[in-house]
Protein backbone atom coordinates (compact mmCIF):
# COMPACT_ATOMS: atom_id res chain seq x y z
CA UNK A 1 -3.33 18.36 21.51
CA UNK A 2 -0.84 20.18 18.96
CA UNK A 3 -2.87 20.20 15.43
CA UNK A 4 0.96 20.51 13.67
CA UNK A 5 1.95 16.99 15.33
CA UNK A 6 -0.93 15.17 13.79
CA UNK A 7 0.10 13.98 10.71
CA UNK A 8 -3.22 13.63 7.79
CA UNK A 9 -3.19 11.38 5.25
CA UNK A 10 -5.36 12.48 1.31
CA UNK A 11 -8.53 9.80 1.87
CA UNK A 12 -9.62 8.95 -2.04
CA UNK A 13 -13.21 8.45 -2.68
CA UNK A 14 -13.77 4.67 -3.48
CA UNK A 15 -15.61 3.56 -6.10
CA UNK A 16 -18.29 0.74 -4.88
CA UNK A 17 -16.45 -1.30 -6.53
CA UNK A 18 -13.14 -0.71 -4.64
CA UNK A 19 -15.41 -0.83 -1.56
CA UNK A 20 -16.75 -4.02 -1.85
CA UNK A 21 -13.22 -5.51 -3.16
CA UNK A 22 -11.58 -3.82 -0.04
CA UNK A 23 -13.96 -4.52 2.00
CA UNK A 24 -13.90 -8.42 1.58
CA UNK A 25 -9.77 -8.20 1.20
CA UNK A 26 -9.90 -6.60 4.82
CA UNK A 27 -12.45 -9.97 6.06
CA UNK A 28 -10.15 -12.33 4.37
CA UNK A 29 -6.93 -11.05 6.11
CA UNK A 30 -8.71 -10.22 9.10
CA UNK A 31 -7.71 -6.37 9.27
CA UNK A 32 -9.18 -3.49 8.85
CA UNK A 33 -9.88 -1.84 5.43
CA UNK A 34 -7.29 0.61 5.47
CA UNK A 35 -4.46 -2.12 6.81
CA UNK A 36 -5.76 -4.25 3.95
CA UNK A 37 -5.66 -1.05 1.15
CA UNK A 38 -1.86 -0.66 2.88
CA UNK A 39 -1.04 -4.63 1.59
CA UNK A 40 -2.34 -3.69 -2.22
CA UNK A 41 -0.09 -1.52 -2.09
CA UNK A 42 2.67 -2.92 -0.85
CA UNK A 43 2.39 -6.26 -2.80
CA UNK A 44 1.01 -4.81 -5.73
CA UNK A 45 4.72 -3.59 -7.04
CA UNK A 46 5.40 -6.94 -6.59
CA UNK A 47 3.00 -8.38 -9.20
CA UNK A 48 3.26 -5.90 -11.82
CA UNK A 49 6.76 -3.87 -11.56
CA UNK A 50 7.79 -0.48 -10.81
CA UNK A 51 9.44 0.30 -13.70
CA UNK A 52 6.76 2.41 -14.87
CA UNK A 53 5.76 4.25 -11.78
CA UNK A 54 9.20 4.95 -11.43
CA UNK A 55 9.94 6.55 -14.39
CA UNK A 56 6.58 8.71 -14.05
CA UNK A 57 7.48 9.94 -10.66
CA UNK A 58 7.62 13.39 -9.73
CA UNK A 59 8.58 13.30 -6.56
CA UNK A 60 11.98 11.79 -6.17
CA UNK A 61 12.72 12.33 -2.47
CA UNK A 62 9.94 9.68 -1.22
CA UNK A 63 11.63 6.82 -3.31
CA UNK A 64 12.89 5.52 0.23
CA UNK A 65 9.39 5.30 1.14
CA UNK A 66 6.91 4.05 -1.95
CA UNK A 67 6.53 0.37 -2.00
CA UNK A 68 7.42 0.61 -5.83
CA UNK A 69 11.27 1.50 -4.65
CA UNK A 70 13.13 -1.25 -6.23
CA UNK A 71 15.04 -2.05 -3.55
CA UNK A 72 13.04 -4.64 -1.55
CA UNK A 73 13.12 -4.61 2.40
CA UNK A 74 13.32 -8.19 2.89
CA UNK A 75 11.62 -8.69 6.03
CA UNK A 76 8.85 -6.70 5.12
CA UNK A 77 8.40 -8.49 1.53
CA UNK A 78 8.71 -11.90 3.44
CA UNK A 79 5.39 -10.69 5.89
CA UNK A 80 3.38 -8.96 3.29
CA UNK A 81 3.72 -12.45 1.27
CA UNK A 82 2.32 -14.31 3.63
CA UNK A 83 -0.02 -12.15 4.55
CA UNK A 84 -1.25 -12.32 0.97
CA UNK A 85 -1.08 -16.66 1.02
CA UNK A 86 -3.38 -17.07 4.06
């Protein structure tokens, strides 16, 4: 296998705290953690606002793909929502 066609991803450190919190997120939606730490993210814009994040961001070219971009992709915001209700 090419090594330059594998993309990697940074992996944070969790607290045990973030963890334990993912951990049971992940068992209530029935994913894995890292599919569950993917909805935080994505719905988390939605519950507090981008505004901030926005104006702190140094990196510009990604807007079209941070879940804090204000424009919303409908079809995705309409799944991650009810991801989040079940």
């Amino acid at each position: 296998m090419n090594n330059t066609t594998i993309k990697r991803y940074y992996s944070p450190q969790f607290s045990a705290l973030a963890a334990v919190s993912v951990r049971r997120v992940a068992w209530a939606l029935g994913v894995s953690m890292p599919k569950a730490v993917d909805h935080i993210v994505r719905i988390l814009p939605k519950l507090s606002g981008s505004e901030k994040v926005c104006i702190s961001c140094k990196d510009k070219t990604k807007c079209s793909l941070c879940a804090f971009c204000p424009q919303p992709k409908p079809q995705e915001e309409a799944a991650l929502m009810a991801e989040a209700v079940k």
